[in-house]
Protein backbone atom coordinates (compact mmCIF):
# COMPACT_ATOMS: atom_id res chain seq x y z
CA UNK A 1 178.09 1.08 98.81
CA UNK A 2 178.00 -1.58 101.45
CA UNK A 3 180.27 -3.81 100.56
CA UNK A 4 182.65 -0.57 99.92
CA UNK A 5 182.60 0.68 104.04
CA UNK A 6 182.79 -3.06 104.94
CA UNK A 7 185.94 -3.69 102.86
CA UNK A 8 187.02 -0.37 104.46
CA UNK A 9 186.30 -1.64 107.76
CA UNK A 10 187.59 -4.77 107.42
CA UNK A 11 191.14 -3.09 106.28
CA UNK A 12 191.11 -1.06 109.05
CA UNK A 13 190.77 -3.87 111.25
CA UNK A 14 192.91 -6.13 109.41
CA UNK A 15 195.82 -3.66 109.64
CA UNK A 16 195.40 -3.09 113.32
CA UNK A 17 195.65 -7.06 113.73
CA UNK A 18 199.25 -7.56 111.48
CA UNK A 19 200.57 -4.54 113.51
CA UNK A 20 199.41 -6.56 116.90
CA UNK A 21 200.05 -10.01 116.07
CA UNK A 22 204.11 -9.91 115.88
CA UNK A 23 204.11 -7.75 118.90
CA UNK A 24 201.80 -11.07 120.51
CA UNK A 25 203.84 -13.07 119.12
CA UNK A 26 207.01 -12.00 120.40
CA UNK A 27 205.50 -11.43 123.70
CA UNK A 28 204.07 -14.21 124.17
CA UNK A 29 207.48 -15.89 122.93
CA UNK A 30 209.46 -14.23 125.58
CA UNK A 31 207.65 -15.22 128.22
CA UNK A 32 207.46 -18.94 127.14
CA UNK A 33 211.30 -18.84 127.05
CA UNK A 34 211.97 -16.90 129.80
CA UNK A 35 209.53 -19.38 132.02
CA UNK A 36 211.43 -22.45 131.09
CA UNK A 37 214.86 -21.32 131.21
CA UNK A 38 213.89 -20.04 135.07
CA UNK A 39 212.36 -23.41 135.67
CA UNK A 40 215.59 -25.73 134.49
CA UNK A 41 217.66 -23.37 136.26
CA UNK A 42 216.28 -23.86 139.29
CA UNK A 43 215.82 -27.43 138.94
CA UNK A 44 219.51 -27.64 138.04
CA UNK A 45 220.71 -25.31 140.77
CA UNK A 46 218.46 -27.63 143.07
CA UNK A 47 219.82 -30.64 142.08
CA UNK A 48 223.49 -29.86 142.03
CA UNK A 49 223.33 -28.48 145.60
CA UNK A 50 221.67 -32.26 147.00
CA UNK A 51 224.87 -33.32 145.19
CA UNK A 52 226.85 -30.70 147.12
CA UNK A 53 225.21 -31.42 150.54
CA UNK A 54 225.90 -34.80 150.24
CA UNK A 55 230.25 -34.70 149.28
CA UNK A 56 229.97 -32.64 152.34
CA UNK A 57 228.64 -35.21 154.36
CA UNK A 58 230.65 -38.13 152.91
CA UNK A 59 232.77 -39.49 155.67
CA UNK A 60 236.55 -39.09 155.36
CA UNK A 61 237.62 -43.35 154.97
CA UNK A 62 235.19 -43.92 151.54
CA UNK A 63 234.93 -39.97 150.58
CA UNK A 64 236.36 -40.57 147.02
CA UNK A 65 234.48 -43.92 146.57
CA UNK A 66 231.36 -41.69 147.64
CA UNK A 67 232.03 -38.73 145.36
CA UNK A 68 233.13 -40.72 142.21
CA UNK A 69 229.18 -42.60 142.99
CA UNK A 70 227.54 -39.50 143.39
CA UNK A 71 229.48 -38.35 140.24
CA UNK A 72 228.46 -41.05 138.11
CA UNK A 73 224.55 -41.75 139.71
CA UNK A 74 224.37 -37.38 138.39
CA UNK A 75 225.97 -38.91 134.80
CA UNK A 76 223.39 -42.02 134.51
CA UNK A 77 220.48 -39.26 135.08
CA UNK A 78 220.80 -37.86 131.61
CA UNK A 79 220.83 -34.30 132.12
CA UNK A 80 224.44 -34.06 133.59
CA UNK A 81 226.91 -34.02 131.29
CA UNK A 82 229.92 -32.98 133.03
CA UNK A 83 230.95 -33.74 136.96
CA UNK A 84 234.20 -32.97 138.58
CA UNK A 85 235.22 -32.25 142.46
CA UNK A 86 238.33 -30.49 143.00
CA UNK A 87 240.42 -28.58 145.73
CA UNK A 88 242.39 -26.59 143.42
CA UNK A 89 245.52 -29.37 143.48
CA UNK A 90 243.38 -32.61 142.76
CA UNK A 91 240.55 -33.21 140.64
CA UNK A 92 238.00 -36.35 140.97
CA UNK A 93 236.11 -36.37 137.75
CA UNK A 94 232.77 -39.18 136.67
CA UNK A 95 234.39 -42.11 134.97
CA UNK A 96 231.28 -42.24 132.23
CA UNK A 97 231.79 -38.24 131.35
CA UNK A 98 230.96 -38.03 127.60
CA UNK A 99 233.79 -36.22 125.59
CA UNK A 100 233.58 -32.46 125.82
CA UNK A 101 235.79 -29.84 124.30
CA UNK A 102 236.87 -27.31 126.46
CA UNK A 103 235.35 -26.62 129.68
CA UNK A 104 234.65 -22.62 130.31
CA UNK A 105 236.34 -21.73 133.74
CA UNK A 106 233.31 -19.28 134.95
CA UNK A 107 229.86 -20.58 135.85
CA UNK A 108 226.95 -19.89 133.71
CA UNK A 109 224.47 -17.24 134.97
CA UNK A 110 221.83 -17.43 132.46
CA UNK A 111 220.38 -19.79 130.41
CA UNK A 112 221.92 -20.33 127.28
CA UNK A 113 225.00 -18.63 127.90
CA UNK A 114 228.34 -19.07 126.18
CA UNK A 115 226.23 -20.92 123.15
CA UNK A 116 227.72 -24.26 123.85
CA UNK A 117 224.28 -25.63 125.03
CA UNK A 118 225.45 -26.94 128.51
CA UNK A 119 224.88 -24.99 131.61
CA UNK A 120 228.02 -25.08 133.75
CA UNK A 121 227.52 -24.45 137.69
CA UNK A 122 229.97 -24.70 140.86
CA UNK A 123 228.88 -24.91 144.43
CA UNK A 124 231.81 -25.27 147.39
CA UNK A 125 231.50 -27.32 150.69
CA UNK A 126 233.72 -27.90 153.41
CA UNK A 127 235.14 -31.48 154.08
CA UNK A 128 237.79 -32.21 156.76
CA UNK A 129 238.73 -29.09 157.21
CA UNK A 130 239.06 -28.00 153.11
CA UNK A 131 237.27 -26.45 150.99
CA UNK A 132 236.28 -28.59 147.72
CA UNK A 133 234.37 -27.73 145.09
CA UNK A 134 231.85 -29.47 142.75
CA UNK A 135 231.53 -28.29 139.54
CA UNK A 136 228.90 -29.89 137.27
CA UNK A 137 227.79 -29.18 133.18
CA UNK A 138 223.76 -29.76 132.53
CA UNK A 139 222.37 -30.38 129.26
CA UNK A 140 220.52 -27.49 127.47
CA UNK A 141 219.30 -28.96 124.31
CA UNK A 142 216.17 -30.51 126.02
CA UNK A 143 214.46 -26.96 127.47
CA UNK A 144 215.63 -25.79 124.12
CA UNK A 145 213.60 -27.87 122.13
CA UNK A 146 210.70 -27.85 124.83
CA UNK A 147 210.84 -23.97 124.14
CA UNK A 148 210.63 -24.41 120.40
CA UNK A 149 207.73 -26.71 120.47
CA UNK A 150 205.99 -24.10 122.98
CA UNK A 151 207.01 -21.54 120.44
CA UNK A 152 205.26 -23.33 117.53
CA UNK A 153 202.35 -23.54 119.61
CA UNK A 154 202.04 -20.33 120.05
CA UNK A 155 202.38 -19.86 116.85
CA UNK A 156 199.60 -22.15 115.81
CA UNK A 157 197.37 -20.16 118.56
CA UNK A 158 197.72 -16.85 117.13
CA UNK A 159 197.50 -18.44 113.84
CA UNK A 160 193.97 -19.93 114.70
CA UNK A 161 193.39 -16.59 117.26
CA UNK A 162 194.36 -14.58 113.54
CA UNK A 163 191.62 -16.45 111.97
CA UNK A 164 188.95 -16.17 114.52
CA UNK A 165 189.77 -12.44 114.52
CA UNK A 166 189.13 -12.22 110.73
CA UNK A 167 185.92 -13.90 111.16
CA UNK A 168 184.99 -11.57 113.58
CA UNK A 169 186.09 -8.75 111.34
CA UNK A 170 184.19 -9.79 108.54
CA UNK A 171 181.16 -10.36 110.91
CA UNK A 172 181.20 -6.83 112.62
CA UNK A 173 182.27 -4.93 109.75
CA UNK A 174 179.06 -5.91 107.66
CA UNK A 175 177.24 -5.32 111.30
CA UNK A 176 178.64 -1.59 111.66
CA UNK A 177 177.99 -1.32 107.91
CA UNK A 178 174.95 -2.16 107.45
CA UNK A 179 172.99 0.08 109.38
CA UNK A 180 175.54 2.95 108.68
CA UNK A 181 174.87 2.68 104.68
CA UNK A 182 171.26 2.66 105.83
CA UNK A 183 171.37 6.04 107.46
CA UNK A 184 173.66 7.39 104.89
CA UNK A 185 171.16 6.78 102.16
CA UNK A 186 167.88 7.78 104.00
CA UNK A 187 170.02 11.12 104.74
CA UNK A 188 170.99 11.35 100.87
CA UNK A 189 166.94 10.97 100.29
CA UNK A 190 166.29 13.93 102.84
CA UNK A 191 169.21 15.81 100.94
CA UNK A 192 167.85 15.39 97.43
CA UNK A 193 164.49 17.19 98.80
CA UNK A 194 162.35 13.83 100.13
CA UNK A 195 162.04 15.29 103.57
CA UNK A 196 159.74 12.62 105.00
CA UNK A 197 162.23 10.37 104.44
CA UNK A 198 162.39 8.50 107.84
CA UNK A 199 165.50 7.35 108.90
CA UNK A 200 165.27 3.97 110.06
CA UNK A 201 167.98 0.82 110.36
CA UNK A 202 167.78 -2.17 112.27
CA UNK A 203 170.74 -2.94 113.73
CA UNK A 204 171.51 -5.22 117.33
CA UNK A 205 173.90 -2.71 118.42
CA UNK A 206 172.68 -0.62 121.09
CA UNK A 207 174.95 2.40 119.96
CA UNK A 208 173.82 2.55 116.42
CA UNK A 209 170.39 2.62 117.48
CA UNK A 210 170.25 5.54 119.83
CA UNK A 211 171.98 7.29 117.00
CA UNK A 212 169.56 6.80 114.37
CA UNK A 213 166.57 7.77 117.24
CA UNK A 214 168.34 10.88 117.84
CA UNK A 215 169.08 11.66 114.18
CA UNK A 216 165.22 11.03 113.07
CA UNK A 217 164.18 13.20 116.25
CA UNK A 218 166.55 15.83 114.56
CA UNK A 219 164.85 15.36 111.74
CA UNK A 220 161.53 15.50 112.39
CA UNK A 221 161.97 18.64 113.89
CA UNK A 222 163.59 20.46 111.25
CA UNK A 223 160.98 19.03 108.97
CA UNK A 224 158.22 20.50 111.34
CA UNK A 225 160.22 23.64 111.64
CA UNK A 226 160.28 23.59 108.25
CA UNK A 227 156.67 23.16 107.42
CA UNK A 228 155.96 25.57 109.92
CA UNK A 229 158.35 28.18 107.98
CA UNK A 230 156.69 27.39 104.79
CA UNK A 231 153.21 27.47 106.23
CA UNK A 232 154.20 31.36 107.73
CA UNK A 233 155.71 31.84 104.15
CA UNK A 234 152.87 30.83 102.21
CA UNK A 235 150.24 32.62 104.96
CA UNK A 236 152.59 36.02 104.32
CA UNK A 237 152.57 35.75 100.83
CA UNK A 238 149.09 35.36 100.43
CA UNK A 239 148.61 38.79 103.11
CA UNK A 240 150.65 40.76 100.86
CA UNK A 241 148.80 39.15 97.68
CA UNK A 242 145.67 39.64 99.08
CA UNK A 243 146.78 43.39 100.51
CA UNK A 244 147.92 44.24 97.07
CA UNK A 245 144.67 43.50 95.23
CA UNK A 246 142.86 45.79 98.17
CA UNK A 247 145.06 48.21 97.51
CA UNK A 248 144.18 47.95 93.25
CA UNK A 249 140.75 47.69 94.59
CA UNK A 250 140.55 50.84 96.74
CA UNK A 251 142.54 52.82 93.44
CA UNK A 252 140.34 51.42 91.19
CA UNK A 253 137.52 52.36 93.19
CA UNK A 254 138.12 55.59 93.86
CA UNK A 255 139.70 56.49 90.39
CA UNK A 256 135.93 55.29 89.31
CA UNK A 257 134.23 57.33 92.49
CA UNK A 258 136.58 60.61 90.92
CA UNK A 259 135.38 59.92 87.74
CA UNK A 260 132.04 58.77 87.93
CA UNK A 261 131.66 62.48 89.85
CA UNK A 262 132.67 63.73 87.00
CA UNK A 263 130.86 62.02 84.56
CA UNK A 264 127.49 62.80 86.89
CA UNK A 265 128.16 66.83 86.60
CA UNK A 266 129.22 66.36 82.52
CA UNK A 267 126.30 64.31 82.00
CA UNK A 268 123.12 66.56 83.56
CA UNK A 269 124.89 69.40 81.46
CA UNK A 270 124.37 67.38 78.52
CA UNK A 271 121.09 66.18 79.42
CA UNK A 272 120.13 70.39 79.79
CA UNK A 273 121.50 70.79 76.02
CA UNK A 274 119.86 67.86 74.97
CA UNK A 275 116.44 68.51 75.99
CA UNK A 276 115.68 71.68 74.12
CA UNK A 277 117.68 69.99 70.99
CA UNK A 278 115.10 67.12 70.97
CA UNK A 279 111.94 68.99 72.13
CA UNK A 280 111.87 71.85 69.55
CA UNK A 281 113.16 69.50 67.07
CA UNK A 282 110.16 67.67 67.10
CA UNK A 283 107.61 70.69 67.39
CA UNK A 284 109.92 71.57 63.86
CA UNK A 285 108.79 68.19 62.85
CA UNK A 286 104.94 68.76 63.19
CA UNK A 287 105.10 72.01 61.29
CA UNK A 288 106.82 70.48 58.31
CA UNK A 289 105.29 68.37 55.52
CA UNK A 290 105.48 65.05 55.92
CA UNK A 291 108.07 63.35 53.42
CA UNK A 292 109.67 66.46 52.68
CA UNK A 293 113.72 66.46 53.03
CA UNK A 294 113.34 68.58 55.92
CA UNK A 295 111.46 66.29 57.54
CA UNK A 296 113.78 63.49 56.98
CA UNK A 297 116.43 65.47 58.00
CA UNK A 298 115.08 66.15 61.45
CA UNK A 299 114.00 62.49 62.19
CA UNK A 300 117.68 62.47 62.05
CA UNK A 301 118.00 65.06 64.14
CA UNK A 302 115.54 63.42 66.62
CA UNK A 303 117.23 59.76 66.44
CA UNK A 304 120.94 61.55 67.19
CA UNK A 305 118.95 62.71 69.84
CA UNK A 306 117.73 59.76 71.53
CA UNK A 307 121.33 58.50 71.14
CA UNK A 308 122.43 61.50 72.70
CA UNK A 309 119.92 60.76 75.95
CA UNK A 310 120.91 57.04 75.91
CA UNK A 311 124.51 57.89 76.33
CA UNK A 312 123.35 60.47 79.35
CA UNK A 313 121.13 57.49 81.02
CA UNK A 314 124.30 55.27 80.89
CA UNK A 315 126.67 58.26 82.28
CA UNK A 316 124.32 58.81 84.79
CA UNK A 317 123.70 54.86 85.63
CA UNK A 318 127.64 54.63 85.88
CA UNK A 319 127.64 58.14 88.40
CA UNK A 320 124.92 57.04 90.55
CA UNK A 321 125.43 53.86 91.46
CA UNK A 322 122.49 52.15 90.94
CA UNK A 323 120.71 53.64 94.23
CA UNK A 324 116.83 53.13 92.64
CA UNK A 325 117.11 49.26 91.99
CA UNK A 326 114.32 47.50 93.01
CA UNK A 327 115.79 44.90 94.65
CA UNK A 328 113.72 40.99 94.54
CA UNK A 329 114.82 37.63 94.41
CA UNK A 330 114.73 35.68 91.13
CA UNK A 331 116.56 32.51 89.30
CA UNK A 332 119.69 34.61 87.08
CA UNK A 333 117.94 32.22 84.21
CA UNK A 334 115.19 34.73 83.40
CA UNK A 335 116.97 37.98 83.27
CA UNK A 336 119.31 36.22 80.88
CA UNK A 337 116.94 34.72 78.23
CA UNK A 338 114.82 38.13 78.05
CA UNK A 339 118.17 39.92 77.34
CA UNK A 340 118.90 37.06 74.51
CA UNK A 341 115.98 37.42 73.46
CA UNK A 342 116.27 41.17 72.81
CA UNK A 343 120.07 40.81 71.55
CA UNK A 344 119.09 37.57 69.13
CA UNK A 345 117.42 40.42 66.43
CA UNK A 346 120.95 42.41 66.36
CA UNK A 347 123.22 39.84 66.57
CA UNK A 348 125.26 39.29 63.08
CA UNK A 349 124.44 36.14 61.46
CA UNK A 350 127.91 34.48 60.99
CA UNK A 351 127.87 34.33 64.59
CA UNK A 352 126.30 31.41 66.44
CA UNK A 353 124.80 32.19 70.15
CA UNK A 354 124.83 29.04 72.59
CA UNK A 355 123.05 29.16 75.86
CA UNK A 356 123.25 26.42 78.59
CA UNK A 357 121.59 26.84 82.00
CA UNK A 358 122.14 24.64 85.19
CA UNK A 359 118.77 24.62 86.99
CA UNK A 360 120.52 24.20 90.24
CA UNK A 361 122.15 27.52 90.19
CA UNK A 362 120.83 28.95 93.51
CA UNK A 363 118.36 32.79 93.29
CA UNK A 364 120.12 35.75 93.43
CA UNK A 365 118.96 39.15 95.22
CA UNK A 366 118.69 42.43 93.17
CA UNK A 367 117.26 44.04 90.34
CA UNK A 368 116.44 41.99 87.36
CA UNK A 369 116.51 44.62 84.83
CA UNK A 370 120.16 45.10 86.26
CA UNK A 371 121.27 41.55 85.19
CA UNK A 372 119.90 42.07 81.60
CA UNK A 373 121.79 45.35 81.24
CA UNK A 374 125.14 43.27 82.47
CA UNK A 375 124.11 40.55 79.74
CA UNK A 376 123.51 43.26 77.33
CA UNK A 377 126.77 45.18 77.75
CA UNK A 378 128.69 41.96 77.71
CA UNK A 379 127.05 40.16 74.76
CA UNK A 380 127.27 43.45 72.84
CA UNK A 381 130.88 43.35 73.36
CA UNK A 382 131.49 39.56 72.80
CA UNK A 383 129.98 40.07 68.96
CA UNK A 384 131.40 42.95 67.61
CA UNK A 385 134.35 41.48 68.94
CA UNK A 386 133.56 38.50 65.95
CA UNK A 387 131.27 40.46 63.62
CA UNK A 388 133.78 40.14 60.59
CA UNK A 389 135.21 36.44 61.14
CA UNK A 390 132.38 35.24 63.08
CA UNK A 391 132.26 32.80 65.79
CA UNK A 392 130.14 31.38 68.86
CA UNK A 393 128.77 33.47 71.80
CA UNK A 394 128.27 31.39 74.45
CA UNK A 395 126.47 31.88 77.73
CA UNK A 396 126.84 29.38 80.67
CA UNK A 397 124.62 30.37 84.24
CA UNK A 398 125.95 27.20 87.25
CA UNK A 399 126.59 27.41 90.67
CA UNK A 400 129.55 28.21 91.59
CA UNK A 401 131.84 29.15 95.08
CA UNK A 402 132.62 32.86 95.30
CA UNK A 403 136.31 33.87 95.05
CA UNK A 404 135.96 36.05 98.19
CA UNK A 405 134.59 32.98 100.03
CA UNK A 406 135.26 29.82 98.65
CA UNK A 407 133.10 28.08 101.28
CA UNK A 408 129.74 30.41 99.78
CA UNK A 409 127.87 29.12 97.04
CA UNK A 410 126.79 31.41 94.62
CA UNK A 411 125.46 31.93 91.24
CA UNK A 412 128.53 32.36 87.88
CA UNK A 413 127.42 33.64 84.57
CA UNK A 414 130.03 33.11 81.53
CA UNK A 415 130.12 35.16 78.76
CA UNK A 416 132.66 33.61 76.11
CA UNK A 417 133.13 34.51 72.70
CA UNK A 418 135.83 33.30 69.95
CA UNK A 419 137.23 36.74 68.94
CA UNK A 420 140.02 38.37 68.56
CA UNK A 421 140.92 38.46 72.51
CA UNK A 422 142.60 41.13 74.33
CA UNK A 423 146.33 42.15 75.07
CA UNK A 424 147.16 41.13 78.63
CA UNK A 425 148.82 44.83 78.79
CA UNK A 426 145.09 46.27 78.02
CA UNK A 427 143.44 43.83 80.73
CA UNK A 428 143.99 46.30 83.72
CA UNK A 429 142.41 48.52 82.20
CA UNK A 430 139.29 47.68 80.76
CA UNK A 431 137.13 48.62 83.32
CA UNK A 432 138.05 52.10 83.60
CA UNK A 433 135.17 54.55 82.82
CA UNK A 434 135.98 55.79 78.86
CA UNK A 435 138.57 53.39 78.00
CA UNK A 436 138.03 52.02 74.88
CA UNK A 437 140.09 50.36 71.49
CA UNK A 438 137.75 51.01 69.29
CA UNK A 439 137.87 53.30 66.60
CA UNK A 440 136.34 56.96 66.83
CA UNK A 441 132.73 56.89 66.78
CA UNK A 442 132.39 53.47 67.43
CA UNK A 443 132.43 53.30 71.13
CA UNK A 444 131.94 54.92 74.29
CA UNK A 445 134.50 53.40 76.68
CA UNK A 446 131.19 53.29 78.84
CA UNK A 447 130.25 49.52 78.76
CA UNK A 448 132.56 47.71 80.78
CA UNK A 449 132.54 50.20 83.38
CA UNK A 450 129.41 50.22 83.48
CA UNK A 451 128.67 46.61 83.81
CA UNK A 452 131.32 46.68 86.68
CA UNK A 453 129.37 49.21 88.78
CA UNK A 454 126.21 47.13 88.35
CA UNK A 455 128.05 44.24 89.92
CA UNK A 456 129.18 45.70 92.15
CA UNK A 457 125.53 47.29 93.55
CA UNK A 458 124.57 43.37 93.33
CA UNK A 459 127.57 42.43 95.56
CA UNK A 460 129.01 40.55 93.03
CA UNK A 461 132.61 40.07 91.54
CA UNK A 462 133.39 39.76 87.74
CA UNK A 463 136.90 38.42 86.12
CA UNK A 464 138.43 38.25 82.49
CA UNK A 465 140.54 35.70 80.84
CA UNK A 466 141.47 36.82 77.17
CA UNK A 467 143.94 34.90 75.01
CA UNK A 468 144.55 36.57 71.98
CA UNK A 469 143.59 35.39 68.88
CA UNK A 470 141.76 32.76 70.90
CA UNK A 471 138.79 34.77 72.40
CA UNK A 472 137.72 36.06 76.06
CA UNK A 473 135.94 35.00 78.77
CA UNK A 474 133.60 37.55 81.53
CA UNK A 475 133.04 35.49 84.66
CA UNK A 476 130.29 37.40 86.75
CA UNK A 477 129.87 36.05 90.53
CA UNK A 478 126.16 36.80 92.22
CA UNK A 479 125.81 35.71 95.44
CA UNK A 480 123.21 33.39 96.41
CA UNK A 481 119.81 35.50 98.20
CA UNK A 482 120.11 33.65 101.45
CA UNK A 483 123.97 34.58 101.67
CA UNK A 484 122.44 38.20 101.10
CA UNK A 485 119.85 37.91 103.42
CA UNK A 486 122.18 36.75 105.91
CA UNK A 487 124.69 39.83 105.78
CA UNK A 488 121.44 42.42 105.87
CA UNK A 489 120.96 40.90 109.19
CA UNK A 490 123.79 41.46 110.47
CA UNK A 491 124.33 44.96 109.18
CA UNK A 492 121.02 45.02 110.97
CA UNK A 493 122.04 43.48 114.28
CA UNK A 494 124.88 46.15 114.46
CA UNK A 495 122.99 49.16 113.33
């Protein structure tokens, strides 16, 4: 790429010099010519009026003696080659005149004229009282071949001047290039997407640098602009993600609040039923024989029931809230193995449970028996999920930052198992209150929701990632007790 603008450059300049150079030349020619054809026709003009001045002051008794020495002495100098004095009648030419052919009647008023390479001049003077003229031829060829020499030195200095100039070309074409390719290719960096790119080149010409501070000013500017576009960008994006999840948040919530209202009135209407079903099912029960059909029959009854009145707690758990917790401080650790330890009887055999603990998980605030109910809901979940092809169930309690605050430290309990997963389409939706895949019978819809309104009494956030055919994973956030603490007080301070 360099060497491609420097031959450009170089062209450039090497065309401007042949268009210059003959115009030089013949300039320069012109006025070599021109300055010694002036000077020998001055000098001969000179000389042949001193010859004039003195045939006019020749006395009259040697005048032809006088003019035929004055004739000759112009001869013997070696520039005259013709000499003649005449009155129009008489003629008194140099005895030593060289042969000439025919002598042009007019003078010669430039030098060079009539191409016969002598320069022919006449000047008059009076003597005795008649006009006589001199007429004499000078030589040419000399100032012709002085201007030819002075010609071929010219020639040889514009040769040498052609040279230098090439030189010089060559020298400030790879000096304009040079820093020129630089900036190019820094600028083709910025253009391919490396915006802090700097654009530097060194260069000794004062020009180029100014240029490439103002262009790297330019640029460091957009790039700030840009940055500063990006970072507005980024900040609005993140707004409108974060104002779209409150806005899922508040419909979620209050689709819950609608139906949890619901659920409260449905489910003290079913507790009323339910009582006098169980109560005078068991006085039926004391007043039959024991081991009888019947009385098989209504332990049945009885157990129905109590599965009946479970179901009402939980509807009434989800409607409520959770407003009687008794709220303490306590390491998420214990909650979790008492709930294992209840779910290890019912858990099928072909699946394996694995629990890991990190002691440095910080205490959370709440109700314990809240946290085994989450564990519970979850875990029951996780293995019917893999009670035909089995699996692992495994439970994980660490510390952990809290998605709503990243600079908060709280406690995270996992739930993973290896089942079957969940469609992403389905994930919206699991924790709405009734919602359920299973078949008929074999849910309630209730446990997920459920186990979202308890974390949410605790303050807490939960998340699901399912990949299907892979298995799922419940992350439940708890914040730490002195976070807790921390926002009671200030509830407190502005109450």
């Amino acid at each position: 790429m360099i060497n491609s603008l420097r031959g450009r450059i170089l062209s450039v300049l090497l065309v401007v010099l042949a268009a210059l150079l003959p115009f030089l030349y013949l300039g320069i020619s012109r006025i070599v010519q021109d300055g010694y054809a002036e000077g020998f026709v001055n000098s001969v003009r000179t000389y042949s009026g001193l010859v004039a001045d003195e045939l006019e002051a020749s006395g009259e008794a040697n005048f032809e003696a006088r003019a035929e020495a004055l004739l000759d002495g112009a001869m013997l100098s070696g520039q005259v080659v013709f000499a003649e004095v005449t009155d129009g009648t008489r003629t008194l030419r140099s005895k030593i005149s060289p042969g000439l052919g025919p002598v042009p009647h007019s003078d010669d008023f430039e030098f060079g004229e009539h191409g016969d390479q002598t320069y022919y001049i006449t000047h008059s003077f009076k003597h005795d009282e008649r006009t006589l003229r001199v007429r004499m031829g000078f030589d040419e060829r000399p100032t012709f071949e002085r201007i030819q020499s002075a010609k071929r030195h010219v020639l040889l200095a514009i040769t040498a001047f052609l040279a230098a100039s090439i030189m010089i070309a060559i020298w400030l074409s790879a000096l304009l290039a040079r820093p020129l390719v630089s900036l190019q290719q820094a600028a083709q960096r910025i253009a391919a997407g490396q915006e802090h790119a700097t654009l530097q080149s060194q260069s000794s010409l004062q020009e180029v640098r100014e240029l490439n501070h103002h262009l790297e000013r330019m640029r460091q500017r957009l790039v700030g602009a840009n940055e500063q576009l990006r970072t507005e960008i980024r900040e609005r994006e993140a707004s409108e993600h974060r104002r779209l999840q409150l806005e899922r948040q508040l419909l979620h919530r209050e689709r819950i609040a609608s139906i949890g209202t619901l659920a409260g009135g449905m489910a003290h209407e079913f507790n009323n039923v339910m009582t006098p079903i169980l109560l005078y099912s068991q006085l039926a029960l004391e007043e039959v024989p024991p081991g009888s059909s019947l009385s098989d029959d209504l332990r049945r009854v009885i157990a129905a029931a109590h599965r009946a009145r479970n179901l009402v707690s939980r509807i009434l758990t989800f409607s409520r809230g959770m407003d009687t917790q008794q709220n303490s401080v306590f390491p998420l650790r214990a909650p979790v193995e008492e709930a294992l330890a209840l779910l290890r009887d019912i858990v099928p055999e072909n699946v394996e449970i694995i629990w890991n603990v990190d002691d440095a998980a910080p205490t959370v605030s709440g109700d314990p028996s809240v946290v085994q109910q989450i564990v519970i809901n979850l875990c029951t979940n996780a293995y019917q999920a893999m009670r035909l092809s089995g699996g692992r169930l495994t439970l994980r309690v660490s510390a952990a930052a809290l998605p709503d605050a990243p600079d908060n430290v709280g406690a995270l309990l996992e739930v993973s198992d290896t089942g079957h997963g969940i469609d992403p389409a389905l994930l919206p939706h699991i924790f709405e209150p009734f919602f359920t895949t299973r078949e008929v019978g074999e849910g309630t819809g209730l446990g997920l929701s459920v186990v979202h309104g308890l974390v949410d009494s605790l303050g807490g956030f939960i998340t699901v990632d399912s990949v299907p055919g892979e298995g799922t994973t419940f992350k439940v956030y708890f914040p730490g007790a002195a976070r807790v603490a921390t926002e009671l007080r200030s509830v407190a301070r502005g109450a």
